[in-house]
C-alpha atoms as a PDB file:
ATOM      1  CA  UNK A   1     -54.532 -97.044 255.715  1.00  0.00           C
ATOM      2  CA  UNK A   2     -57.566 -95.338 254.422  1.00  0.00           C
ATOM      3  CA  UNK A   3     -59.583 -93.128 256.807  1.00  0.00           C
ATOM      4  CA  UNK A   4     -62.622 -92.700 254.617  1.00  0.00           C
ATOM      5  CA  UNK A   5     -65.930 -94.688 256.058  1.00  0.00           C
ATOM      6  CA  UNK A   6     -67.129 -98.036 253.954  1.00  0.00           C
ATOM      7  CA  UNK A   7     -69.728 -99.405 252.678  1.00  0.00           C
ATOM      8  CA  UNK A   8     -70.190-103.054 251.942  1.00  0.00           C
ATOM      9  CA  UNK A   9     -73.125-105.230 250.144  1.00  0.00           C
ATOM     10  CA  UNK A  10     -74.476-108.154 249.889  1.00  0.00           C
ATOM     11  CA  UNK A  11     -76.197-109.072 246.557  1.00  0.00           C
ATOM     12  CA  UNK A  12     -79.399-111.858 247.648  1.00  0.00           C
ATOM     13  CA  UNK A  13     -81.497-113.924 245.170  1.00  0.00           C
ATOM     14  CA  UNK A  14     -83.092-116.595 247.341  1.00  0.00           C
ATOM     15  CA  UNK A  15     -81.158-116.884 250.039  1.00  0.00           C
ATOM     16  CA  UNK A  16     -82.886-116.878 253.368  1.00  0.00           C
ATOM     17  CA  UNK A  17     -80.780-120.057 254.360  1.00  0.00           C
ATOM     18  CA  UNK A  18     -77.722-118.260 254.642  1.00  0.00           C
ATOM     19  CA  UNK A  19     -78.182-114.129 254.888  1.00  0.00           C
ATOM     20  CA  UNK A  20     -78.762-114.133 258.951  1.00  0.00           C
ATOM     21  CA  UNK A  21     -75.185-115.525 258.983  1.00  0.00           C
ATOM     22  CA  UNK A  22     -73.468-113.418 256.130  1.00  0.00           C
ATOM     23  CA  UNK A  23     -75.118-110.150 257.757  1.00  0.00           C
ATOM     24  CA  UNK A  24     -74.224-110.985 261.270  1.00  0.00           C
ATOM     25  CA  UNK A  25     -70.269-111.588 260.327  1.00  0.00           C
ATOM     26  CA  UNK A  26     -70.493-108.033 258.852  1.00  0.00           C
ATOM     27  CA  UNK A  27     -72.156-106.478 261.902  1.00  0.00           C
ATOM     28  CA  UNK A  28     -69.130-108.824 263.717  1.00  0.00           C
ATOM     29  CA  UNK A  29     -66.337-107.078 261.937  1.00  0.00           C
ATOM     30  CA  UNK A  30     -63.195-105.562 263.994  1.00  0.00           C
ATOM     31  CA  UNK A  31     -63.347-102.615 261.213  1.00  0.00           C
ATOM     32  CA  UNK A  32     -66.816-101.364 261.669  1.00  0.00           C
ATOM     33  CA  UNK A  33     -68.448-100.692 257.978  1.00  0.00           C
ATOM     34  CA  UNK A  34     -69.915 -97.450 258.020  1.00  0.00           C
ATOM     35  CA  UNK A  35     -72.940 -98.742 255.525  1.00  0.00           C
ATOM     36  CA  UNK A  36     -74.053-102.140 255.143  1.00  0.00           C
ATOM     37  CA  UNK A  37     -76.911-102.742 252.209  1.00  0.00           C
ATOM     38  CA  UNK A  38     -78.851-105.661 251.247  1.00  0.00           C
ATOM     39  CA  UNK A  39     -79.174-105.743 247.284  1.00  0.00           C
ATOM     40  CA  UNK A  40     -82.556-107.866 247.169  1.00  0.00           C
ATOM     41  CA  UNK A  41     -82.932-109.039 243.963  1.00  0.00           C
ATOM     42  CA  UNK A  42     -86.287-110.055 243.306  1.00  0.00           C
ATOM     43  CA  UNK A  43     -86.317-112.849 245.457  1.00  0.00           C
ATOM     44  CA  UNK A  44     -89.285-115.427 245.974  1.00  0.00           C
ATOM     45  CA  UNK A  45     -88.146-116.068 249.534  1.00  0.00           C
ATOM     46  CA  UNK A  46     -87.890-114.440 252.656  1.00  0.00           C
ATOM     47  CA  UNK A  47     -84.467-112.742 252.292  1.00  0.00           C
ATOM     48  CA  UNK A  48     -85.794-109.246 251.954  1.00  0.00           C
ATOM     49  CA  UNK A  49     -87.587-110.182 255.665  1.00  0.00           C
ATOM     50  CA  UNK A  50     -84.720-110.809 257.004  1.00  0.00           C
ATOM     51  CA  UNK A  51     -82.648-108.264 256.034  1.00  0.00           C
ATOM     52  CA  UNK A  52     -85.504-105.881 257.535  1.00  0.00           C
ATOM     53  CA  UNK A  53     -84.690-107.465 260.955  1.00  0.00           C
ATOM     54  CA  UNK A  54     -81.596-105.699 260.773  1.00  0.00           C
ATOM     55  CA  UNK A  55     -81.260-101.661 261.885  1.00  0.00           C
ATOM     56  CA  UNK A  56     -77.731-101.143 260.966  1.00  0.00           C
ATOM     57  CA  UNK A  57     -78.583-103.055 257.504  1.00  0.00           C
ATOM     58  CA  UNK A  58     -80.342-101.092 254.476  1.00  0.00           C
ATOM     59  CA  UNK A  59     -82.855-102.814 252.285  1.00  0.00           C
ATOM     60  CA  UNK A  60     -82.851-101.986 248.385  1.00  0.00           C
ATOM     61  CA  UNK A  61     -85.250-104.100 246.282  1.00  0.00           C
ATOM     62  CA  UNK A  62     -85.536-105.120 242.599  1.00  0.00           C
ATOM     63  CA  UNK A  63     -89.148-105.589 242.062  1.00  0.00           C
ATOM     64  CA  UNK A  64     -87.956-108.834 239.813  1.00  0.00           C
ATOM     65  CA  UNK A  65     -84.967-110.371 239.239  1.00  0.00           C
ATOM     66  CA  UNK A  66     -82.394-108.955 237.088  1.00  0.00           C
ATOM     67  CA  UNK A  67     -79.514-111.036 237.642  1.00  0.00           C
ATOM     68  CA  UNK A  68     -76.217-110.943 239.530  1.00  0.00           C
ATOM     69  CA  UNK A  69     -74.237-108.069 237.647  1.00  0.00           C
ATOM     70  CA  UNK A  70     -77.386-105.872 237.787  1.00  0.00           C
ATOM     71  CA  UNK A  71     -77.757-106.520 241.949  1.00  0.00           C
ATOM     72  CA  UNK A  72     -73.745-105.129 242.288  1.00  0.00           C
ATOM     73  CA  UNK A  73     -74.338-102.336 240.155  1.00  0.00           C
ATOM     74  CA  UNK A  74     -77.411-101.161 242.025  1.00  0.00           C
ATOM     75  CA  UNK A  75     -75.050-100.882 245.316  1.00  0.00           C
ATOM     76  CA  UNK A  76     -72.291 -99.091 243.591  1.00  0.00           C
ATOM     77  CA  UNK A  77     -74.715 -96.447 242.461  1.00  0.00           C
ATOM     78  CA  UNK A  78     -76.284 -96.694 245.964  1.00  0.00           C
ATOM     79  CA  UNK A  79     -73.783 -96.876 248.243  1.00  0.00           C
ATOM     80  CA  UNK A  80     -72.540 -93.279 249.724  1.00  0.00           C
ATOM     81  CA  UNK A  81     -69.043 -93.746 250.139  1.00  0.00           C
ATOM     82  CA  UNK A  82     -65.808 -94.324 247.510  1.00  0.00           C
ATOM     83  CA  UNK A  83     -64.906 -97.803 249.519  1.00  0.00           C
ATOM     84  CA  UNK A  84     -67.320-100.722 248.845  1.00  0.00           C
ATOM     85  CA  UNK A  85     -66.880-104.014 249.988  1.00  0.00           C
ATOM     86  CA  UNK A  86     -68.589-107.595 248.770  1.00  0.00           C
ATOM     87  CA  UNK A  87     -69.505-110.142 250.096  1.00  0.00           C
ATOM     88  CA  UNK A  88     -71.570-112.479 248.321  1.00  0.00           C
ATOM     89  CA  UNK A  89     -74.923-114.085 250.245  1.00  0.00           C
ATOM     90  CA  UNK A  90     -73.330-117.637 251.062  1.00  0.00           C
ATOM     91  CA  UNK A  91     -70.149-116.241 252.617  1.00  0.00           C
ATOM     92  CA  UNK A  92     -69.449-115.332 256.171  1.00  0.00           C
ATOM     93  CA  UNK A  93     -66.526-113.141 256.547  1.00  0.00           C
ATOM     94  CA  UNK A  94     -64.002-113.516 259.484  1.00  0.00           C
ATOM     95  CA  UNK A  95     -64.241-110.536 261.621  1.00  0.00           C
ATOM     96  CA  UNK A  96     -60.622-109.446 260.934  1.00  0.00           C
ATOM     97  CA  UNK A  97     -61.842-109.530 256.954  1.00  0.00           C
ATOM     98  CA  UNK A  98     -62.293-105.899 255.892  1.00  0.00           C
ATOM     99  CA  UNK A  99     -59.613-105.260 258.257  1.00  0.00           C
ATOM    100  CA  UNK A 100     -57.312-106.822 255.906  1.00  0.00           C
ATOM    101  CA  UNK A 101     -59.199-105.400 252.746  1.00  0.00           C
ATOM    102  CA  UNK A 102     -58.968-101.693 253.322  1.00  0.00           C
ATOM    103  CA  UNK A 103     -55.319-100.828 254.275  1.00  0.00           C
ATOM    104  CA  UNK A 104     -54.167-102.187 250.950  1.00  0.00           C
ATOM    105  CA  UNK A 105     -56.477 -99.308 249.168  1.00  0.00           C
ATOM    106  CA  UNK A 106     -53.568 -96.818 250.192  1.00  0.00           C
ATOM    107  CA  UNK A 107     -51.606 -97.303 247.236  1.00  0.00           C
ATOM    108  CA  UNK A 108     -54.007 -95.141 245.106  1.00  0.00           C
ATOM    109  CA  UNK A 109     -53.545 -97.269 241.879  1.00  0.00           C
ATOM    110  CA  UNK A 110     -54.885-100.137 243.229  1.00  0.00           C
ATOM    111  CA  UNK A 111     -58.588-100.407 242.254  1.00  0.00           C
ATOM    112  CA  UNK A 112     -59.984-103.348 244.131  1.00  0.00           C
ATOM    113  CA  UNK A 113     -58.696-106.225 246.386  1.00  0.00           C
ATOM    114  CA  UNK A 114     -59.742-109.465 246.605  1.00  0.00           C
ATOM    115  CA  UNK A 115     -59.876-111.636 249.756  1.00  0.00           C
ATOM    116  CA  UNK A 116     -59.530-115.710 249.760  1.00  0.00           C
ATOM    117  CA  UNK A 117     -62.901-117.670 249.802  1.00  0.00           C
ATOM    118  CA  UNK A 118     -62.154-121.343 252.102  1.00  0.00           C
ATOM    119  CA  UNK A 119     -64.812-123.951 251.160  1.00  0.00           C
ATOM    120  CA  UNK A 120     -66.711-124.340 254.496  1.00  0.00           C
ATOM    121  CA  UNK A 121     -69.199-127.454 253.275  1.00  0.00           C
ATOM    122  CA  UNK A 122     -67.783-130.571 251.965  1.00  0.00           C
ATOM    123  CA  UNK A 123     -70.067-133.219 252.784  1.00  0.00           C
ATOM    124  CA  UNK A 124     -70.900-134.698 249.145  1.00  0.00           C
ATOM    125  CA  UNK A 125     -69.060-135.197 246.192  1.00  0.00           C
ATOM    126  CA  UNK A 126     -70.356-132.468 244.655  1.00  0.00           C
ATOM    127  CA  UNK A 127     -69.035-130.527 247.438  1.00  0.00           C
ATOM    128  CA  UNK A 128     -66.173-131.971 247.085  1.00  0.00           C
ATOM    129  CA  UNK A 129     -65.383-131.714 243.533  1.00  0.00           C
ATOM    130  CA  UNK A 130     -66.404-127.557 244.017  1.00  0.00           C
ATOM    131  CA  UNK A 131     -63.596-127.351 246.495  1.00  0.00           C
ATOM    132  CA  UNK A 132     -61.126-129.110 244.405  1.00  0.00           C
ATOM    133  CA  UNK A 133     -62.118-127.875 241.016  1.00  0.00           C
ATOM    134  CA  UNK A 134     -63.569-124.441 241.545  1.00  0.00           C
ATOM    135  CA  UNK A 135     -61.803-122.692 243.843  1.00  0.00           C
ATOM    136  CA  UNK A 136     -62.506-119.206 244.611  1.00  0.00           C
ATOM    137  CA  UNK A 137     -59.225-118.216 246.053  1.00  0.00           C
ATOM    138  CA  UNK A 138     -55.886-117.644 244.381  1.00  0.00           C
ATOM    139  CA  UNK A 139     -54.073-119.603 247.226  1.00  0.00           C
ATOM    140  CA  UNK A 140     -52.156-118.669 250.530  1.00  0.00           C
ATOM    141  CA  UNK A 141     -49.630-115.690 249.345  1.00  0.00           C
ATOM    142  CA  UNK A 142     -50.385-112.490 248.180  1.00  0.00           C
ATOM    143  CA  UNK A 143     -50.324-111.520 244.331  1.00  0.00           C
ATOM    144  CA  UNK A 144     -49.575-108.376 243.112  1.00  0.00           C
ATOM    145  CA  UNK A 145     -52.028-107.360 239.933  1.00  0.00           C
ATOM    146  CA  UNK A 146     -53.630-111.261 239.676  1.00  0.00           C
ATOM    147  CA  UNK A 147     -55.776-111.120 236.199  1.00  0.00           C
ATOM    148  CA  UNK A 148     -59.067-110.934 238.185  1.00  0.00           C
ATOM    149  CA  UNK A 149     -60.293-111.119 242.021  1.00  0.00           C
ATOM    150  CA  UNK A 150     -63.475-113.099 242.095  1.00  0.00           C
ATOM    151  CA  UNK A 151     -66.720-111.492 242.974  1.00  0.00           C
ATOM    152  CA  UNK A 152     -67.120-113.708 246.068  1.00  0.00           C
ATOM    153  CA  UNK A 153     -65.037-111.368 248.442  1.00  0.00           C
ATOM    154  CA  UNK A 154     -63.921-108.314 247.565  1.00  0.00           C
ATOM    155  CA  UNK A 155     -63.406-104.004 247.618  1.00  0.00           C
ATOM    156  CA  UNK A 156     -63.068-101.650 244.964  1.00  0.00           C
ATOM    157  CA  UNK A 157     -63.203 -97.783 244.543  1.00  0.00           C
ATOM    158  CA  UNK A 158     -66.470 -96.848 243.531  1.00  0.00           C
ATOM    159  CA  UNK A 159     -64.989 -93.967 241.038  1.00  0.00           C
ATOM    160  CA  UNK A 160     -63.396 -96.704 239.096  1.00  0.00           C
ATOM    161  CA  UNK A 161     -65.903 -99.150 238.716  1.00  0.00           C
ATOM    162  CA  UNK A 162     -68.466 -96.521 237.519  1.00  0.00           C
ATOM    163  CA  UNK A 163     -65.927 -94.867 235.398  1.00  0.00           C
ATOM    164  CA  UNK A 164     -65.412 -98.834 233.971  1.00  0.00           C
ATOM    165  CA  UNK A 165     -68.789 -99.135 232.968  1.00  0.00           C
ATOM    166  CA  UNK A 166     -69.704-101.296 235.947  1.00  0.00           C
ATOM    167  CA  UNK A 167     -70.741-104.919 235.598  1.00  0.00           C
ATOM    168  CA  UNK A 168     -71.785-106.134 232.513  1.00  0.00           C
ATOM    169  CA  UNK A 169     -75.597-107.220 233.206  1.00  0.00           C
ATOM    170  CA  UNK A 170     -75.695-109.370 230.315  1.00  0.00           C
ATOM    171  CA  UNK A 171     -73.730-111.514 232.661  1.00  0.00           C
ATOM    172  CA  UNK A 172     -76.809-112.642 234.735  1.00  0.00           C
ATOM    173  CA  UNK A 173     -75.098-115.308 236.911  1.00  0.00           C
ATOM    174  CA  UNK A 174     -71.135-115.590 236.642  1.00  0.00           C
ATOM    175  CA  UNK A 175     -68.451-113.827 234.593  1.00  0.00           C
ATOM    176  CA  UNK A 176     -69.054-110.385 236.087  1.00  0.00           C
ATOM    177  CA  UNK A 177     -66.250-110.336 238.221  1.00  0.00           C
ATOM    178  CA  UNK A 178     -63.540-110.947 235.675  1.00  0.00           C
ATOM    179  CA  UNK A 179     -65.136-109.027 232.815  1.00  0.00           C
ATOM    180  CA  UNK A 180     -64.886-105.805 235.218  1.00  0.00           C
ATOM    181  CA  UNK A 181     -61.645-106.611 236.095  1.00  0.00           C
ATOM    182  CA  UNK A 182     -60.676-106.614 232.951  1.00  0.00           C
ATOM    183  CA  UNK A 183     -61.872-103.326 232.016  1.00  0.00           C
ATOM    184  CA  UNK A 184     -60.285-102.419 235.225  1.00  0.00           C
ATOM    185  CA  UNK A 185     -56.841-103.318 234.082  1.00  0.00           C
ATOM    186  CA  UNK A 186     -57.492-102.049 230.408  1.00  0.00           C
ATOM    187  CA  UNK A 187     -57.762 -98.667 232.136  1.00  0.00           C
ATOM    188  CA  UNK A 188     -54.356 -98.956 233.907  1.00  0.00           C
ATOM    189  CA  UNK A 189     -55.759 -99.926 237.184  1.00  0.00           C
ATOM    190  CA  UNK A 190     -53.953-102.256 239.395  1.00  0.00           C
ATOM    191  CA  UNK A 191     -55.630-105.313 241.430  1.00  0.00           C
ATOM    192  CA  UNK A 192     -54.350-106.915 244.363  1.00  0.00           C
ATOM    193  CA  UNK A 193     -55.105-110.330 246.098  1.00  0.00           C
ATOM    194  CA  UNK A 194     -54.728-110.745 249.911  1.00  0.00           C
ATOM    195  CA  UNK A 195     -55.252-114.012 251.565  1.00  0.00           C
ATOM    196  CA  UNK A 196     -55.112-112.733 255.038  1.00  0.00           C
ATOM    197  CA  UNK A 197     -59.121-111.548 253.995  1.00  0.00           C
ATOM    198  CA  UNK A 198     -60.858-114.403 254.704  1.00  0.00           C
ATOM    199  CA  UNK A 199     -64.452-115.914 254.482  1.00  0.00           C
ATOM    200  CA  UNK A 200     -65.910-118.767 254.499  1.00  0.00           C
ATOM    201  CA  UNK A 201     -68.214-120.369 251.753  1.00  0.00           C
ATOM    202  CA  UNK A 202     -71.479-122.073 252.844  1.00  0.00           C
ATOM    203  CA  UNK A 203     -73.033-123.209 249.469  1.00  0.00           C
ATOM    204  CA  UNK A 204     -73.899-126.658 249.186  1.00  0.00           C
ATOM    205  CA  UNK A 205     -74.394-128.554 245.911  1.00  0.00           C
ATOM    206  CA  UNK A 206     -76.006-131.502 244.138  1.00  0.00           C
ATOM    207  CA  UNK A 207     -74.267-132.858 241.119  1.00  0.00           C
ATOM    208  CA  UNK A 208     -76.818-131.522 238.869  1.00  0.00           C
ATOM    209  CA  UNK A 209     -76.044-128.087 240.352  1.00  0.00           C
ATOM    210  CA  UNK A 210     -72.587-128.333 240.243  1.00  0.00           C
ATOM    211  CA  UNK A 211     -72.556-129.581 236.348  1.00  0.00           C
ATOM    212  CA  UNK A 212     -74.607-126.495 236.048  1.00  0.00           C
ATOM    213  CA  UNK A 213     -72.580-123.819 237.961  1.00  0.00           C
ATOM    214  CA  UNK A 214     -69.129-125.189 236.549  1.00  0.00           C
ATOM    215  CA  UNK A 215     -70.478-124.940 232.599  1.00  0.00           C
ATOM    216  CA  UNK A 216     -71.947-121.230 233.478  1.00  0.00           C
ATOM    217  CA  UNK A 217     -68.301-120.199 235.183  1.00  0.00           C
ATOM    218  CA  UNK A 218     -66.230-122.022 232.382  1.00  0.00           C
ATOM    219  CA  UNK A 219     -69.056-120.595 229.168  1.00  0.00           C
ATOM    220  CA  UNK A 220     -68.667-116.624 231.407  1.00  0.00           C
ATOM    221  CA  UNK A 221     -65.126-116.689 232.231  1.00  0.00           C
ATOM    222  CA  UNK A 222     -63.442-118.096 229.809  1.00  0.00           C
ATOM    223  CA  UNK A 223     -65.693-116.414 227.231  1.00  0.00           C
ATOM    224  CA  UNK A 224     -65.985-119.486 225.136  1.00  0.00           C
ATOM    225  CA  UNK A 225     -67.795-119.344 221.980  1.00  0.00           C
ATOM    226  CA  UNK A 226     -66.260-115.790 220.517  1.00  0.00           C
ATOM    227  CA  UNK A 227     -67.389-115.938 216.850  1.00  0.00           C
ATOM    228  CA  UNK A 228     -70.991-117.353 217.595  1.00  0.00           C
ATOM    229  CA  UNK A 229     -72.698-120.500 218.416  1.00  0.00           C
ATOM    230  CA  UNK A 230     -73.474-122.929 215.577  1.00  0.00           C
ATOM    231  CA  UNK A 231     -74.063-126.518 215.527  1.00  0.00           C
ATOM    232  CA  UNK A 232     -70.506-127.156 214.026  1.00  0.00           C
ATOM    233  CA  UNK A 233     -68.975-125.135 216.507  1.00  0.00           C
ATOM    234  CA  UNK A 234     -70.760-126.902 219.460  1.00  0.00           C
ATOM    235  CA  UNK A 235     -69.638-130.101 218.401  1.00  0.00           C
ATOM    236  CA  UNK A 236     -66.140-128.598 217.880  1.00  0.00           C
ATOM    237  CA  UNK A 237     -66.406-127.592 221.507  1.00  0.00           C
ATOM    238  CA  UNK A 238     -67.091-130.933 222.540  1.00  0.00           C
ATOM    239  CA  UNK A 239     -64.707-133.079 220.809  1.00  0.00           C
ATOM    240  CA  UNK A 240     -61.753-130.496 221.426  1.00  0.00           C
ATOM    241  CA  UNK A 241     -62.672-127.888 224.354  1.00  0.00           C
ATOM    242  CA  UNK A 242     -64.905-129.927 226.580  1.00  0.00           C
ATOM    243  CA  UNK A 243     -62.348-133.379 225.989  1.00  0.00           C
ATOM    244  CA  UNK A 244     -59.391-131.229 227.074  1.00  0.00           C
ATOM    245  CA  UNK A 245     -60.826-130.048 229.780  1.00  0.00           C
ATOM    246  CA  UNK A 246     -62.263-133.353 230.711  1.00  0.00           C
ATOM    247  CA  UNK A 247     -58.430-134.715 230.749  1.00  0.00           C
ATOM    248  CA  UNK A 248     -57.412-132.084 233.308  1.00  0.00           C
ATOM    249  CA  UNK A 249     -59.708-132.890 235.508  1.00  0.00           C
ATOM    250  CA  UNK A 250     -59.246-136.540 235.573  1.00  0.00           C
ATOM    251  CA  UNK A 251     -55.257-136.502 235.842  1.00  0.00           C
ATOM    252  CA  UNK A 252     -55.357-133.968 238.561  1.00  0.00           C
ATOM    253  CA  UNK A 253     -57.790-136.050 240.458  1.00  0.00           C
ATOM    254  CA  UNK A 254     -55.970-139.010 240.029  1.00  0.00           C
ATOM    255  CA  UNK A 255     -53.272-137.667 241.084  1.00  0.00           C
ATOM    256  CA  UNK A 256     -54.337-136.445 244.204  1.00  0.00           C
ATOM    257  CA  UNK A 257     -56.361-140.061 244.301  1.00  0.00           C
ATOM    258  CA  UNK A 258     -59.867-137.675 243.968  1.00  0.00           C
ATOM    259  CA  UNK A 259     -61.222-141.359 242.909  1.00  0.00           C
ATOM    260  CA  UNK A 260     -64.614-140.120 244.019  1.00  0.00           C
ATOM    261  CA  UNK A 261     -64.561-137.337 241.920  1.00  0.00           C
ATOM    262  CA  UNK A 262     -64.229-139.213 238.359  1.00  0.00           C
ATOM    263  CA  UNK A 263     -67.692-139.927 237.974  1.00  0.00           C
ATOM    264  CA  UNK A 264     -68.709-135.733 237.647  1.00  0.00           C
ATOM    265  CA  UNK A 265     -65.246-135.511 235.818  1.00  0.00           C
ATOM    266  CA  UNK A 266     -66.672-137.993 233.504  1.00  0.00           C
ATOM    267  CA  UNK A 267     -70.367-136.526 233.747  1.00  0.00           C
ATOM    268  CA  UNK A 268     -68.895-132.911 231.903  1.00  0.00           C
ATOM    269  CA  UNK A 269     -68.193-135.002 229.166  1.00  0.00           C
ATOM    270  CA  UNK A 270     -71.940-134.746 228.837  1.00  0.00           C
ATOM    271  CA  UNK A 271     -73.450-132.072 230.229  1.00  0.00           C
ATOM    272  CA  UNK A 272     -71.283-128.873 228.945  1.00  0.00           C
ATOM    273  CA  UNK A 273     -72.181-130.513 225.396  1.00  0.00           C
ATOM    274  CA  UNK A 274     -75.798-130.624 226.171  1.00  0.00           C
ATOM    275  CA  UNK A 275     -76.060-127.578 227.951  1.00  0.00           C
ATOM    276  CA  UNK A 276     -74.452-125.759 224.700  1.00  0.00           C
ATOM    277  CA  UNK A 277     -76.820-127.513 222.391  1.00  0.00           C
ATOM    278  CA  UNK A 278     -79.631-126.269 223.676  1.00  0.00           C
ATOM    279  CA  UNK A 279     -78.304-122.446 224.395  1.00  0.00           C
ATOM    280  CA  UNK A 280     -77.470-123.010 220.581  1.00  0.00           C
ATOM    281  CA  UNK A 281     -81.100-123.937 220.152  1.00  0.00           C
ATOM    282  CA  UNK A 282     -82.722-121.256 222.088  1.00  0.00           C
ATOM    283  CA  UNK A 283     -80.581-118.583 220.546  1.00  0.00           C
ATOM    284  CA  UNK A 284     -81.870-119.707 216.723  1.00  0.00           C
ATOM    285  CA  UNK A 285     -85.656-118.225 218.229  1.00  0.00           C
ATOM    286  CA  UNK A 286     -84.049-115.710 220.537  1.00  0.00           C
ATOM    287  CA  UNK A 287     -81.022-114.221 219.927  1.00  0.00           C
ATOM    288  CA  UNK A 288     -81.411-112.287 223.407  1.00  0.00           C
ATOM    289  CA  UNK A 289     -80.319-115.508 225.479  1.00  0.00           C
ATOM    290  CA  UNK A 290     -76.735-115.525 223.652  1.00  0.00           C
ATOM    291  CA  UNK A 291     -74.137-113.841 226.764  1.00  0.00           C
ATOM    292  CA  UNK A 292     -73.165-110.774 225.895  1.00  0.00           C
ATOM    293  CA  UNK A 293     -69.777-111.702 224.400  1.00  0.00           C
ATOM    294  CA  UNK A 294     -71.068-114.796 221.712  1.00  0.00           C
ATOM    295  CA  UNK A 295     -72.213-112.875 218.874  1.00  0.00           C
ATOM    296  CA  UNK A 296     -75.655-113.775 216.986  1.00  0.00           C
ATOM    297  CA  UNK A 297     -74.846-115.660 214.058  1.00  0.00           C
ATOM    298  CA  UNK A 298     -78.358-115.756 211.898  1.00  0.00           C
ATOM    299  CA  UNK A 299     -79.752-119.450 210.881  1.00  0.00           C
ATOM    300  CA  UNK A 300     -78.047-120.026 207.490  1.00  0.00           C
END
């Protein structure tokens, strides 16, 4: 097990509601972090208050916000020590949680380990659906090298991330996780995903929200869209892309008899269509709101 002290973050972008509890399960854990930080990113509310009430916890601020890749990279390039933990603002860790993280960091070609996110709020259907449909967890065993750990929960070796590149801050919301992990891999670093890490998700959703975070995830990490956004290929995306994905939803809901859930599975139909339209619309005036990896494709 690795003797050397760590630090661990929390990125925050409005999220009073939930960072007393994320901090406290930090300051809870059974392996005491040497550093905790609170990446502040420009928010509107009173997180960066709160994280002030804190001693053990240090306060970094963007003065506005510069979106979710640019808040982890701040604490890599912050943080003092080669360990560094995540855990995102919504999430309260168990205290045996770094615990589990860290010994798995002796095998020096593993880069980062990821821990398994359980969905603590179900009360709608659009909590609902999240939990059975966007899962942020690769299930109950461990995996050996998975693809990508997800942002959520996690600890990597600072030398390797910075050496990577970091996070791609053209990924403002989602993507971020598995893009680095990629770049991880690319360099011959190894990932590893251990469910005995747990935390415990918070978030709670509309189905507006959920239509909204689900399109984002799918557009980031599947990096749809590869040879540029055009009106042909948006409705290409519908009729083939969004349809099949549409399907899967609907016969894994019906056969877990989700009935509840068909309406949102029905409701993508609609939305990731829309939502593309007018990304394709805003990107004929400003080529700058494209993601980083849908190249600009000038108005013919």
């Amino acid at each position: 097990m690795p003797s050397a002290p760590i630090s661990v973050y929390i990125p925050a972008y409005n999220v009073a509601e939930f960072l007393p509890k994320s901090i406290e399960s930090l300051l809870a854990q059974t392996l005491t972090p040497d550093e905790i930080l609170v990446v502040d990113d420009g928010s509107r509310d009173a997180s960066a208050e709160i994280a002030t009430r804190y001693s053990k916890v240090t306060l970094i601020r963007h003065e506005q916000n510069r979106g979710l890749a640019a808040a982890r990279n701040t604490a890599f390039r912050s943080a003092r020590n080669e360990f560094i933990a995540s855990l995102d603002a919504d999430c309260v860790a168990d205290p045996g949680w770094l615990a589990a993280l860290v010994p798995n960091l002796s095998d020096p070609q593993i880069a980062g380990v990821g821990g398994r996110l359980l969905e603590g709020v179900q009360r709608t259907v659009a909590d609902r659906w999240r939990a059975a449909h966007m899962p942020q967890e690769l299930g109950p065993n461990p995996i050996e090298n998975p693809k990508f750990l997800f942002g959520c929960n996690n600890i990597f070796r600072k030398s390797a991330v910075l050496a990577a590149g970091g996070y791609d801050e053209a990924m403002r919301t989602n993507g971020e996780d598995a893009d680095l992990c990629r770049k991880l891999r690319d360099r011959g670093w190894k990932l590893f995903y251990d469910p005995r890490a747990r935390a415990t998700h918070l978030r709670r959703d509309t189905i507006r929200s959920i239509l909204d975070a689900c399109w984002r995830w799918l557009l980031f990490g599947s990096r749809w869209y590869p040879n540029g956004m055009s009106l042909r290929s948006v409705a290409g995306y519908a009729l083939k892309i969004h349809t099949r994905y549409f399907v899967q939803l609907v016969r894994s809901d019906l056969r877990a008899r989700r009935f509840e859930l068909l309406g949102i599975d029905c409701l993508t139909l609609l939305h990731f269509p829309y939502r593309e339209f007018r990304l394709w619309r805003l990107s004929r005036t400003n080529p700058a709101a494209l993601p980083s990896h849908i190249p600009h494709t000038p108005a013919q």
